[in-house]
Every structure is written in C-alpha cells, then in structure tokens.
PDB file of N, CA and C in Angstrom:
ATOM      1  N   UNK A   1     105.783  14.243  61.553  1.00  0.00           N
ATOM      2  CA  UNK A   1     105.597  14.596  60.171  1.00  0.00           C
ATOM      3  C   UNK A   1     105.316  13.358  59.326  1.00  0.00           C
ATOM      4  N   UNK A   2     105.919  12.158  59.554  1.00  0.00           N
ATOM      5  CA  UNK A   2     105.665  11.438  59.118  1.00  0.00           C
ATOM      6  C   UNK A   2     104.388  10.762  59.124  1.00  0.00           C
ATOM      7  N   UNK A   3     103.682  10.854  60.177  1.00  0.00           N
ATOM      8  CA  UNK A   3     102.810  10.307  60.612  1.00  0.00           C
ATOM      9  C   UNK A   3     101.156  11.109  59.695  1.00  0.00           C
ATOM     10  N   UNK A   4     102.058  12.115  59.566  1.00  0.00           N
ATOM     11  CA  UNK A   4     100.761  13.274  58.667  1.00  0.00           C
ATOM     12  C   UNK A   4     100.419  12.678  57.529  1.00  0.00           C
ATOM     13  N   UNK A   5     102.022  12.258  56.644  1.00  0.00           N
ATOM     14  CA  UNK A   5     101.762  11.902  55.351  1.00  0.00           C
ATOM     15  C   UNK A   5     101.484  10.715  55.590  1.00  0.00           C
ATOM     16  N   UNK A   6     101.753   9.516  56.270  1.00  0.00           N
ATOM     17  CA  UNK A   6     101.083   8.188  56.119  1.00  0.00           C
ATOM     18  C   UNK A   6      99.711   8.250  56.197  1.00  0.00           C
ATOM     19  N   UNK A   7      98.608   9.132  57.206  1.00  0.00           N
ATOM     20  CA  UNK A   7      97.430   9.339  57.472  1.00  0.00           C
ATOM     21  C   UNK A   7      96.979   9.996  55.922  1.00  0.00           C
ATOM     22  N   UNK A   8      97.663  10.717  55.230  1.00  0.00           N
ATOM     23  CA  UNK A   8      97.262  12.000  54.269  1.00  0.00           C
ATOM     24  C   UNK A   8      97.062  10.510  52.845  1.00  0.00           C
ATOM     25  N   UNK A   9      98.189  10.065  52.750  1.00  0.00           N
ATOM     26  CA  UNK A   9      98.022   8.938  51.897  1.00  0.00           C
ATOM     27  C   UNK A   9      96.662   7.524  52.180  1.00  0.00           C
ATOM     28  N   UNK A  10      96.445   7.575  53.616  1.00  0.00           N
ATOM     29  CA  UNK A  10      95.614   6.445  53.939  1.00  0.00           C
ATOM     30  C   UNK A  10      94.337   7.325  53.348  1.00  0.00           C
ATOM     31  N   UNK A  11      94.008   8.651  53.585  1.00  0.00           N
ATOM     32  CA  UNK A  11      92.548   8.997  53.361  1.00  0.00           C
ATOM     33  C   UNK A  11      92.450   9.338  51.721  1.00  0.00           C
ATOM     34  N   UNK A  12      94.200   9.289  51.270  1.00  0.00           N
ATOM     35  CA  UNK A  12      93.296   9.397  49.735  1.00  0.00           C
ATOM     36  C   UNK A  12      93.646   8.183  49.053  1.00  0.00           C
ATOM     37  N   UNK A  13      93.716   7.284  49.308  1.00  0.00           N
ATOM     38  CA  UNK A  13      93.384   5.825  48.654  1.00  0.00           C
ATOM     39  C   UNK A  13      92.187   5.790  48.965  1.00  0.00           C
ATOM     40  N   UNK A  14      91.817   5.683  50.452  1.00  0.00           N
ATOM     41  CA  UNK A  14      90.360   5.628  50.963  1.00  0.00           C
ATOM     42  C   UNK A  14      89.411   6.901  50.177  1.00  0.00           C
ATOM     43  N   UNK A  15      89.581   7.729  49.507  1.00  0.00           N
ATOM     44  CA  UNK A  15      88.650   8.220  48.800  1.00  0.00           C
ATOM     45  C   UNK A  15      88.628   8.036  47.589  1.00  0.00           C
ATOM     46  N   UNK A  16      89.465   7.330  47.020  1.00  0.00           N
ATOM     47  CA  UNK A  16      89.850   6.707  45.422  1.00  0.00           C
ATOM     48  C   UNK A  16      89.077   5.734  44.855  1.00  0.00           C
ATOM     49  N   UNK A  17      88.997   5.256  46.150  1.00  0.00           N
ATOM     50  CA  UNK A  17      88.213   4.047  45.745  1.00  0.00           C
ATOM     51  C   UNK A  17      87.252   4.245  46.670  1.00  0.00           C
ATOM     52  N   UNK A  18      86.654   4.955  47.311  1.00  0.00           N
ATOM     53  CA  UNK A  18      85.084   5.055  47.304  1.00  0.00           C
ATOM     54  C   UNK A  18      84.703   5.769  45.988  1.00  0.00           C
ATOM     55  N   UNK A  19      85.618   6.748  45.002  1.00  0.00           N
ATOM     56  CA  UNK A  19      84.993   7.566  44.371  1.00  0.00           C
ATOM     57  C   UNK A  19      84.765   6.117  42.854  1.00  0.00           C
ATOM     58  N   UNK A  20      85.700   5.394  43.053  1.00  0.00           N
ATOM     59  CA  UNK A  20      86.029   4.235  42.084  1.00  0.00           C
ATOM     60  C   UNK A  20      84.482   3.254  42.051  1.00  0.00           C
ATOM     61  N   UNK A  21      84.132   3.554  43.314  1.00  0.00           N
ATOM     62  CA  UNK A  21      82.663   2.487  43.303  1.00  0.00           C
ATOM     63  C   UNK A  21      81.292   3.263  42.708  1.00  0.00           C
ATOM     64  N   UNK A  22      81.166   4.517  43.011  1.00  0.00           N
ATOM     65  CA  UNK A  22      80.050   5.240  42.507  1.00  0.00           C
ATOM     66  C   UNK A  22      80.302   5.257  40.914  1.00  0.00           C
ATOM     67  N   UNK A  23      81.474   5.503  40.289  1.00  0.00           N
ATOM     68  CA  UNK A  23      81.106   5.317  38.961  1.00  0.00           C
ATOM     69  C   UNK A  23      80.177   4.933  38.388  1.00  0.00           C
ATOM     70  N   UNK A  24      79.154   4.856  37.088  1.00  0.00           N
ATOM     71  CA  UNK A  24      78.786   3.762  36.686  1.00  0.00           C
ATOM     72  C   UNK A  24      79.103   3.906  35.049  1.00  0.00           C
ATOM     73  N   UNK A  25      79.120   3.127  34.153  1.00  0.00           N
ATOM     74  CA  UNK A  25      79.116   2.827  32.750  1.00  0.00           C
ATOM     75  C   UNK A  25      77.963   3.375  32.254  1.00  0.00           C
ATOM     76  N   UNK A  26      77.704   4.267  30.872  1.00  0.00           N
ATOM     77  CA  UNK A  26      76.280   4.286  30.305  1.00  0.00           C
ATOM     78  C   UNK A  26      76.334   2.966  29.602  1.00  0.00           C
ATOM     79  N   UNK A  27      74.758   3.208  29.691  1.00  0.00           N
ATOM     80  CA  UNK A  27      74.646   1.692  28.966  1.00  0.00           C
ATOM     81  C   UNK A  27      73.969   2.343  27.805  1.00  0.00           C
ATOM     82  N   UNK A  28      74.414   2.081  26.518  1.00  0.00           N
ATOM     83  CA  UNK A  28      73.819   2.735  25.208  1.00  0.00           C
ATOM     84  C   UNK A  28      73.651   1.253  23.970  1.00  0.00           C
ATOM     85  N   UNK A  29      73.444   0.128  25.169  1.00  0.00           N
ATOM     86  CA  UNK A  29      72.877  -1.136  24.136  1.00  0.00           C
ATOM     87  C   UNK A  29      71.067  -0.869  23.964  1.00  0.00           C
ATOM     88  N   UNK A  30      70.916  -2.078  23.352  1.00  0.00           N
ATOM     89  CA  UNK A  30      69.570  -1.824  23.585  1.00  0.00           C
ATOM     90  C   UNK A  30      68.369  -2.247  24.678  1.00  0.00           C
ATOM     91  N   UNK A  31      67.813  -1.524  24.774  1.00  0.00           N
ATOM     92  CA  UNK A  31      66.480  -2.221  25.956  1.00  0.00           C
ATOM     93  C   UNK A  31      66.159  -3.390  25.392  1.00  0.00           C
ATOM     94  N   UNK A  32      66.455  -4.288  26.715  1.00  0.00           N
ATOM     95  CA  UNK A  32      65.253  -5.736  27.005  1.00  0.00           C
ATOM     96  C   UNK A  32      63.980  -5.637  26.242  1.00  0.00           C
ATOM     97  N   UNK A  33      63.009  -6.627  25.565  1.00  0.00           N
ATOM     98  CA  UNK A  33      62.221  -6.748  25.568  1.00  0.00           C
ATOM     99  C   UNK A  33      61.286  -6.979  26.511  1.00  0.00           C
ATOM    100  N   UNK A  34      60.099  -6.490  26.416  1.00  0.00           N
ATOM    101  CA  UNK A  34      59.415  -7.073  27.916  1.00  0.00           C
ATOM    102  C   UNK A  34      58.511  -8.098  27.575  1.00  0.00           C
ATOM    103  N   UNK A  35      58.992  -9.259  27.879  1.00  0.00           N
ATOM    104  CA  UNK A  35      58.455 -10.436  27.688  1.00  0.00           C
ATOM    105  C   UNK A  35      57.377 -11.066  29.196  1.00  0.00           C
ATOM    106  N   UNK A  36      57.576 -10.026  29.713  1.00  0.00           N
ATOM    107  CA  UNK A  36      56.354 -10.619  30.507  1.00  0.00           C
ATOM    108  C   UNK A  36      54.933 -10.625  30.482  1.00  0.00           C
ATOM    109  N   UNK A  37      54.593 -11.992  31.070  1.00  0.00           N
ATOM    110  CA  UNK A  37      53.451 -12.216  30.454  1.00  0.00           C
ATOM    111  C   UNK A  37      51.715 -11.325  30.894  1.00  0.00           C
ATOM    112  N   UNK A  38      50.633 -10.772  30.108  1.00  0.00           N
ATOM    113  CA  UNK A  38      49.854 -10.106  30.329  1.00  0.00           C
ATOM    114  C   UNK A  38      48.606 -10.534  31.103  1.00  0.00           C
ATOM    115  N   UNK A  39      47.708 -10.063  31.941  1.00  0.00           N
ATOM    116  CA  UNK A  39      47.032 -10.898  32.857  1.00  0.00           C
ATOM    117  C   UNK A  39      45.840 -10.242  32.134  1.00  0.00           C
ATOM    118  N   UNK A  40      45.428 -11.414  31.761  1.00  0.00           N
ATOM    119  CA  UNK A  40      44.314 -11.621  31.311  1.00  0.00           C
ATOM    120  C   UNK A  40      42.562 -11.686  32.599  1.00  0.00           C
ATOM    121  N   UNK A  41      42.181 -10.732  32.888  1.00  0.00           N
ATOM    122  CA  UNK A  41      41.066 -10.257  34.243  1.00  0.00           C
ATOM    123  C   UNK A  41      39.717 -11.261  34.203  1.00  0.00           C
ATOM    124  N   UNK A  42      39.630 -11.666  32.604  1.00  0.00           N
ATOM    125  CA  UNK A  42      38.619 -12.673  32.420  1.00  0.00           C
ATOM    126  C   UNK A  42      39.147 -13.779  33.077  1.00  0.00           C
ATOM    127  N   UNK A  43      39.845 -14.229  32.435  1.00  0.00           N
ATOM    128  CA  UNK A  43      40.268 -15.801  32.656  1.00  0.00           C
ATOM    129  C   UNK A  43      40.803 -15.989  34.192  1.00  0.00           C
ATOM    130  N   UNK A  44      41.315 -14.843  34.794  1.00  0.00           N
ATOM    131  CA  UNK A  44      41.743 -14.792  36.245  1.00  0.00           C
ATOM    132  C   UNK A  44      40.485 -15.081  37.388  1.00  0.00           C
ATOM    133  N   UNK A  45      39.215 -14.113  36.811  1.00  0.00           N
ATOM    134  CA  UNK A  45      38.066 -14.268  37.844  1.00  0.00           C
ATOM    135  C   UNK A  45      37.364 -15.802  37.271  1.00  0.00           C
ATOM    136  N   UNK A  46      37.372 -16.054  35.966  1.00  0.00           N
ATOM    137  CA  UNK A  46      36.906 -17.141  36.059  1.00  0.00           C
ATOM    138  C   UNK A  46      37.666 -18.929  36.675  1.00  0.00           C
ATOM    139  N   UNK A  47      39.034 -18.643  36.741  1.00  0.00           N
ATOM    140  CA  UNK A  47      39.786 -19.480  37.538  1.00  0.00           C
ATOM    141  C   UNK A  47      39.386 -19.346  39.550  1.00  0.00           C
ATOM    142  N   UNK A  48      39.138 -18.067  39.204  1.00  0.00           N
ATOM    143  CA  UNK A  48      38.710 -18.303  40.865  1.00  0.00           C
ATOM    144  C   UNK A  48      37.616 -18.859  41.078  1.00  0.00           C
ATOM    145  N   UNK A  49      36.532 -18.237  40.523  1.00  0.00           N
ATOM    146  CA  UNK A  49      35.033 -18.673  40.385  1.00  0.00           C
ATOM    147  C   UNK A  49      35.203 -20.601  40.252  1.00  0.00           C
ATOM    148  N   UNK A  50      35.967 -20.974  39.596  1.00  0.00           N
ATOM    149  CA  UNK A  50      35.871 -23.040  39.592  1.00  0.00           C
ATOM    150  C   UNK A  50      36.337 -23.548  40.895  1.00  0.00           C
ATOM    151  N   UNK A  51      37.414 -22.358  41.941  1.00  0.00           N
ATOM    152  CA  UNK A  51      37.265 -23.349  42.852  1.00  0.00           C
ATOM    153  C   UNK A  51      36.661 -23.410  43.545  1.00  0.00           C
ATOM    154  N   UNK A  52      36.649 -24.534  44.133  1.00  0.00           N
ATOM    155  CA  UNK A  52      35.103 -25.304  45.015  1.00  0.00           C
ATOM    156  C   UNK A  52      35.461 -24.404  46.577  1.00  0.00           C
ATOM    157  N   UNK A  53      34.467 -24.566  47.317  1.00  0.00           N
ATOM    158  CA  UNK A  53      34.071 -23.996  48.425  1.00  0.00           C
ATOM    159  C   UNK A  53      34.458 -25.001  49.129  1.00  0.00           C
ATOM    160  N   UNK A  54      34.889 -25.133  49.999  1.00  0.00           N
ATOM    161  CA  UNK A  54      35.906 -25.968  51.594  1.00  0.00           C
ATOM    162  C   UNK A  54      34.152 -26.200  52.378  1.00  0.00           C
ATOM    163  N   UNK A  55      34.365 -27.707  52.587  1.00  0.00           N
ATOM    164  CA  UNK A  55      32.804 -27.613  53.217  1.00  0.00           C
ATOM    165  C   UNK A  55      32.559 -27.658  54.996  1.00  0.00           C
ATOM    166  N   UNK A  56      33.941 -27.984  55.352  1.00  0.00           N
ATOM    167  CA  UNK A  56      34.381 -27.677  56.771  1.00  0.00           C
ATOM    168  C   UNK A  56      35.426 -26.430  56.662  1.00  0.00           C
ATOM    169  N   UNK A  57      34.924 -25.466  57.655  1.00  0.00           N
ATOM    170  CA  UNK A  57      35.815 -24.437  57.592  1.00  0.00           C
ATOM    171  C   UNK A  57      37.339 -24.792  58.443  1.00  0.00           C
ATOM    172  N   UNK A  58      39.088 -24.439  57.794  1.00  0.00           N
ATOM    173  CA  UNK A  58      39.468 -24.720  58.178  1.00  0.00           C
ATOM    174  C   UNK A  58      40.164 -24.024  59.423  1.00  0.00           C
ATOM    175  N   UNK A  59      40.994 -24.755  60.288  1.00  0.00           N
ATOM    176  CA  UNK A  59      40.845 -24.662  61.213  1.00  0.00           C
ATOM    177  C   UNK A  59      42.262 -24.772  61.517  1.00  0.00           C
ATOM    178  N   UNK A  60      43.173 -23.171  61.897  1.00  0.00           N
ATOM    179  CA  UNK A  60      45.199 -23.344  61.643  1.00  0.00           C
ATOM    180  C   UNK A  60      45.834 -24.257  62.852  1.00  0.00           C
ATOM    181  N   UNK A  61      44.642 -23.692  63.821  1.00  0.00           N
ATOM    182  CA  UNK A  61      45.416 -23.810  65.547  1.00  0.00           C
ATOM    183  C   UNK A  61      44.830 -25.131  65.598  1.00  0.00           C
ATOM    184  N   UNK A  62      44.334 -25.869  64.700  1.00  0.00           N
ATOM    185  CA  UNK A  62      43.349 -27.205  65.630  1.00  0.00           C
ATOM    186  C   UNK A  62      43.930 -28.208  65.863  1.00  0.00           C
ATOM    187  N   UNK A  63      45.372 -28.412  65.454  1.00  0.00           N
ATOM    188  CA  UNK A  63      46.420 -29.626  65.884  1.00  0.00           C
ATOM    189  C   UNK A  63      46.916 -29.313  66.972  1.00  0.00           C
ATOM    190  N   UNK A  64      46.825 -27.727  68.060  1.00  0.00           N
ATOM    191  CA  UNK A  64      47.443 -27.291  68.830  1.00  0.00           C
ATOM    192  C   UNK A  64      46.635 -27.208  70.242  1.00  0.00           C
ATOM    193  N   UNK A  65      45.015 -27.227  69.853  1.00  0.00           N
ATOM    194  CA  UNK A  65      44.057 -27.044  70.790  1.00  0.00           C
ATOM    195  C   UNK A  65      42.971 -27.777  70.092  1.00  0.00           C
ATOM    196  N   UNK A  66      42.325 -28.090  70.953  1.00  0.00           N
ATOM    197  CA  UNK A  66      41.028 -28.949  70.589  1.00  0.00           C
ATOM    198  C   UNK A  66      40.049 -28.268  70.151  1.00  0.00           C
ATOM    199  N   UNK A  67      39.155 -28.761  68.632  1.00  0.00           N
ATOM    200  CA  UNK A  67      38.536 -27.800  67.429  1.00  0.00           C
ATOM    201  C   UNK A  67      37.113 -27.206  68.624  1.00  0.00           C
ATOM    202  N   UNK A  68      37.282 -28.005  69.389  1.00  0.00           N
ATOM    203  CA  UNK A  68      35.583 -27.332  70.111  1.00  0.00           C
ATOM    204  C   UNK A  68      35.951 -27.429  71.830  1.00  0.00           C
ATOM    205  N   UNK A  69      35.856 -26.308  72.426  1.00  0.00           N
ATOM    206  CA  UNK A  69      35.729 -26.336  73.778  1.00  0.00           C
ATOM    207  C   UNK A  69      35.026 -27.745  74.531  1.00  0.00           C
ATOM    208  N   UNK A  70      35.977 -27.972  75.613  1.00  0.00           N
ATOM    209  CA  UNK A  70      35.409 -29.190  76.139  1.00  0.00           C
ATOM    210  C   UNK A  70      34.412 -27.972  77.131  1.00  0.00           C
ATOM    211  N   UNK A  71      32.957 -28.991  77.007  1.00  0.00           N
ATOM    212  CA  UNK A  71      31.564 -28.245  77.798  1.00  0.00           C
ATOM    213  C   UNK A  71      31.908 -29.018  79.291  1.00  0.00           C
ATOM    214  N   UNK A  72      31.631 -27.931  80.362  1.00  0.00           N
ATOM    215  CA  UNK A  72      31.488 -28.498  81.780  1.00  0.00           C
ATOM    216  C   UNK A  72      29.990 -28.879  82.096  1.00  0.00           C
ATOM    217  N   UNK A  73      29.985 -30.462  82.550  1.00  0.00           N
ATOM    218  CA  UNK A  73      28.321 -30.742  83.225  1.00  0.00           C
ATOM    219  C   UNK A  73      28.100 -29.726  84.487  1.00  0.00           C
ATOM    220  N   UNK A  74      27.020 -29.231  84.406  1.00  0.00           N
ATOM    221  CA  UNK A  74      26.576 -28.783  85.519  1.00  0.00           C
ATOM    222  C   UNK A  74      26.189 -29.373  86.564  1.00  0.00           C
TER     223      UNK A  74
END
C-alpha cells in the first residue's frame, strides 16, 4: 500500500511540472519594430554586375591532385 501512494505521489509531481512548463504568459506589451533592413534589387544586381570575372577558372581539388592529367608518351 505504501508503495501505491509513493508511486501515486511520484506521477503527480511528475505531471505538475510538466503541466508547469507548457504554460505560457500573454504578452500584451507592444510589438518590436521591424527594423530590418530593405533590399534594395537595383543596387543588389548592380553590385554583382562590378564583380570582375576570375580569369583562371578555379580549381577546389587542385592542392589535392594535379590541375592537369599527367599525358603518357606513346
């Protein structure tokens, strides 16, 4: 009998405080401003458009393997 109520007490603490975590507070302050900043589509394509073109294409693996097949003499 005893053993009922120690178990009976363990599962309702254990549901006390799971029910204790779902709570939440309303929040009735006011909304954030949204200060983030607006993307401007002109000034974005024309930032891409200035950068320059890479005049050797690069190359991830080429410190790992050599940039050009070694050719066999026939």
């Amino acid at each position: 009998m005893r053993i009922l109520v120690i178990a009976a007490a363990v599962l309702a603490l254990a549901a006390a405080s799971a029910q204790a975590q779902g709570r939440r507070q309303p929040n009735d302050g006011p909304k954030p401003a949204d200060n983030t900043p607006k993307v401007d589509e002109k000034a974005y394509k024309a930032a891409l458009e200035r950068i320059p073109e890479p005049k050797d294409k690069y190359d991830p693996w080429g410190g790992a393997r050599p940039s050009e097949p070694a050719k066999k003499p026939k």
